[in-house]
C-alpha atoms as a PDB file:
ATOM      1  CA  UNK A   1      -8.716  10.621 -47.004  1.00  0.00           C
ATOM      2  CA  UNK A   2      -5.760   9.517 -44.643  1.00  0.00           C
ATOM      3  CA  UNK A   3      -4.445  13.202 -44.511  1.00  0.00           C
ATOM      4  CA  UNK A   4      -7.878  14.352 -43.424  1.00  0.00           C
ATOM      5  CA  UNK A   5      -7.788  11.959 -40.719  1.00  0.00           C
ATOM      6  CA  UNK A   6      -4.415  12.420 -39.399  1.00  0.00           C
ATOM      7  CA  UNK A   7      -5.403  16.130 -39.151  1.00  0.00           C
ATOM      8  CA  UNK A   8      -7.908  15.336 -36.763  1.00  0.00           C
ATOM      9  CA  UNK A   9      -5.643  12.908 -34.938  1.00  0.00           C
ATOM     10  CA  UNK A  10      -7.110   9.863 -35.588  1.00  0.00           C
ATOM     11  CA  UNK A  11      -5.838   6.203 -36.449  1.00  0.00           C
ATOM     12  CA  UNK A  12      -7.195   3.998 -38.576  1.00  0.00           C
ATOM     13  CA  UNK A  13      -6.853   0.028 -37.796  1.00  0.00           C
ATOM     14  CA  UNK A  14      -8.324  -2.308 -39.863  1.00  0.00           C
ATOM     15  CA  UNK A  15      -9.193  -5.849 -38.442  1.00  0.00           C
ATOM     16  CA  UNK A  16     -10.601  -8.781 -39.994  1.00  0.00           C
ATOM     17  CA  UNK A  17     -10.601 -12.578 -39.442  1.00  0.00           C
ATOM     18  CA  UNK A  18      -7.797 -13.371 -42.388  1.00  0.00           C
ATOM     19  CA  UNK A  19      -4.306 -14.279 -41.666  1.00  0.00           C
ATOM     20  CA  UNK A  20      -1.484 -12.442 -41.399  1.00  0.00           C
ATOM     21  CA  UNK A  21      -0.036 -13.356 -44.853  1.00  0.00           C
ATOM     22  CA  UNK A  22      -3.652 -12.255 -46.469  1.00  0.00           C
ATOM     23  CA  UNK A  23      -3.432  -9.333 -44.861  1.00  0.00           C
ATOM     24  CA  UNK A  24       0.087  -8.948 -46.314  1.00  0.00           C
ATOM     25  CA  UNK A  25      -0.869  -9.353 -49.988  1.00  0.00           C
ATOM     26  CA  UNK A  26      -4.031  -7.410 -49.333  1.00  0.00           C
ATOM     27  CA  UNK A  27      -1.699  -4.577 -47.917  1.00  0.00           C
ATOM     28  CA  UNK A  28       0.571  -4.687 -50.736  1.00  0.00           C
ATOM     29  CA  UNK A  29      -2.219  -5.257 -53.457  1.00  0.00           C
ATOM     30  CA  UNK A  30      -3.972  -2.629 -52.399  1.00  0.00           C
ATOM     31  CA  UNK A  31      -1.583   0.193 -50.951  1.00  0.00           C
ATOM     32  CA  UNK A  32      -3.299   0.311 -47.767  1.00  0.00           C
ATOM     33  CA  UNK A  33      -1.131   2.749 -45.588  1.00  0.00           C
ATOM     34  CA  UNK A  34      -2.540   1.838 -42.046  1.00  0.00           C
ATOM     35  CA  UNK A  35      -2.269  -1.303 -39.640  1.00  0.00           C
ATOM     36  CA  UNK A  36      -3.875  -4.010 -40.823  1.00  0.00           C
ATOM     37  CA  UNK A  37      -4.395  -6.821 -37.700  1.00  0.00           C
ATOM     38  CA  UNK A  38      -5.271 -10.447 -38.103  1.00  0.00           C
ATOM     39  CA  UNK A  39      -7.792 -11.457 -35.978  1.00  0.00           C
ATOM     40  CA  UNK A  40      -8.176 -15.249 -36.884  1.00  0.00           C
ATOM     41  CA  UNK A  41      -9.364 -16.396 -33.261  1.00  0.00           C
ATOM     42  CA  UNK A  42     -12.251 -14.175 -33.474  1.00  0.00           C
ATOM     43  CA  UNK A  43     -11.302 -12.241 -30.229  1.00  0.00           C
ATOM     44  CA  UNK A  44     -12.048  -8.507 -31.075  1.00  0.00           C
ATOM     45  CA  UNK A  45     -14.803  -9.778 -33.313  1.00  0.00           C
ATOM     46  CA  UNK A  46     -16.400 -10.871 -30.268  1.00  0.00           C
ATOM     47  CA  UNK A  47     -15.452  -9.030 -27.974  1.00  0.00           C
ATOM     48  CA  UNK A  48     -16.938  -5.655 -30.146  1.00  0.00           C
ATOM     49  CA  UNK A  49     -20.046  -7.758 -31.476  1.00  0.00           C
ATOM     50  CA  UNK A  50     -18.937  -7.351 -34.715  1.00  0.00           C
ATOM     51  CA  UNK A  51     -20.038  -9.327 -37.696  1.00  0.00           C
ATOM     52  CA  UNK A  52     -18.740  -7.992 -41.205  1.00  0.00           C
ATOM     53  CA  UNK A  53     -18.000  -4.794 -42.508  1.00  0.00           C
ATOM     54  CA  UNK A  54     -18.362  -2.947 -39.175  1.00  0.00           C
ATOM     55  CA  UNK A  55     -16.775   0.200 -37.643  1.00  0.00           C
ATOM     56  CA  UNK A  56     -15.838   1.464 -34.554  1.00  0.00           C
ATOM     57  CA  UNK A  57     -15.109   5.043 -33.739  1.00  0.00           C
ATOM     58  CA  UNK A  58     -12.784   4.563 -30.208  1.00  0.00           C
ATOM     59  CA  UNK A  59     -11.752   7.600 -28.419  1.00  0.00           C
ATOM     60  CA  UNK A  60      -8.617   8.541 -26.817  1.00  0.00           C
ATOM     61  CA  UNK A  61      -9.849   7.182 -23.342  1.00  0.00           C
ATOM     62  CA  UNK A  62     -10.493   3.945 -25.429  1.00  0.00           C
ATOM     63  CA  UNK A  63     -14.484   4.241 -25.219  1.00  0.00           C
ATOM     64  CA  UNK A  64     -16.346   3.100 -28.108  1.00  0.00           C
ATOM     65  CA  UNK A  65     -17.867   6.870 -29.333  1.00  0.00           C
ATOM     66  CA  UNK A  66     -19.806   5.713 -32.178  1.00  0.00           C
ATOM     67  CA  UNK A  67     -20.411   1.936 -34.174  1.00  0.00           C
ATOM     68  CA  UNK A  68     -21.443   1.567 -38.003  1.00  0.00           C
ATOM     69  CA  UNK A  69     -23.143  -1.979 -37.953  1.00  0.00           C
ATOM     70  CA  UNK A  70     -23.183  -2.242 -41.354  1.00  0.00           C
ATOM     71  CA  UNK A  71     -20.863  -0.679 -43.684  1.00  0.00           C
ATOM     72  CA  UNK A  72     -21.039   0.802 -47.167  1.00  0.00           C
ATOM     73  CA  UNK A  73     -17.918   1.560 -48.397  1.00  0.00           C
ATOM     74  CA  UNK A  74     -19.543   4.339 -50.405  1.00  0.00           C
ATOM     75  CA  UNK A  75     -19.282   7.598 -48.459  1.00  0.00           C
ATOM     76  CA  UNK A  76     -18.310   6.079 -45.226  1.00  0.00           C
ATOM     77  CA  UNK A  77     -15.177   7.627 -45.050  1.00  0.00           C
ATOM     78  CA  UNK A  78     -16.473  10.639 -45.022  1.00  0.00           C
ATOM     79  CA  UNK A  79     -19.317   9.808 -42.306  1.00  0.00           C
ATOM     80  CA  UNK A  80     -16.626   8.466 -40.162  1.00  0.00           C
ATOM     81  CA  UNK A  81     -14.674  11.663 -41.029  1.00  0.00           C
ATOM     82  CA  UNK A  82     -17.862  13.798 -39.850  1.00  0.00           C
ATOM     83  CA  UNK A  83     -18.211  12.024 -36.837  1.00  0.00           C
ATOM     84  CA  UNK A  84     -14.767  13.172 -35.163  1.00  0.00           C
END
């Protein structure tokens, strides 16, 4: 769904508490074609009130638009998608 998403202008980030070199093998595992950030010190976990499996729609101003809690992989693309 990347293509869909670029269409619409939108970045995806993905953030989690693993280090860098998980994130690495995870990347390369995987083929994940976005930015992948390490957040080991829990900073943006914290600072968004995130626990696991959560996303954040941000808009260009850098306001938080819309937040998944709790994420099932199943369909959420395309909710997320929906939502721009």
């Amino acid at each position: 769904m990347l293509a869909q998403f670029a269409r619409k202008n939108a970045r995806i980030v993905g953030v989690s508490r693993d280090s860098v070199e998980s994130h690495r093998k995870f990347k390369t595992k995987y083929s994940i074609p976005f930015t992948l950030l390490a957040d080991t010190e829990s900073k943006l976990y914290d600072a968004f009130g995130a626990e696991k499996r959560s996303t954040f729609l941000i808009g260009a101003d850098g306001t938080i638009v819309k937040v998944w809690p709790k994420v099932s992989v199943e369909g959420h693309g395309q909710d997320v998608l929906d939502s721009l």
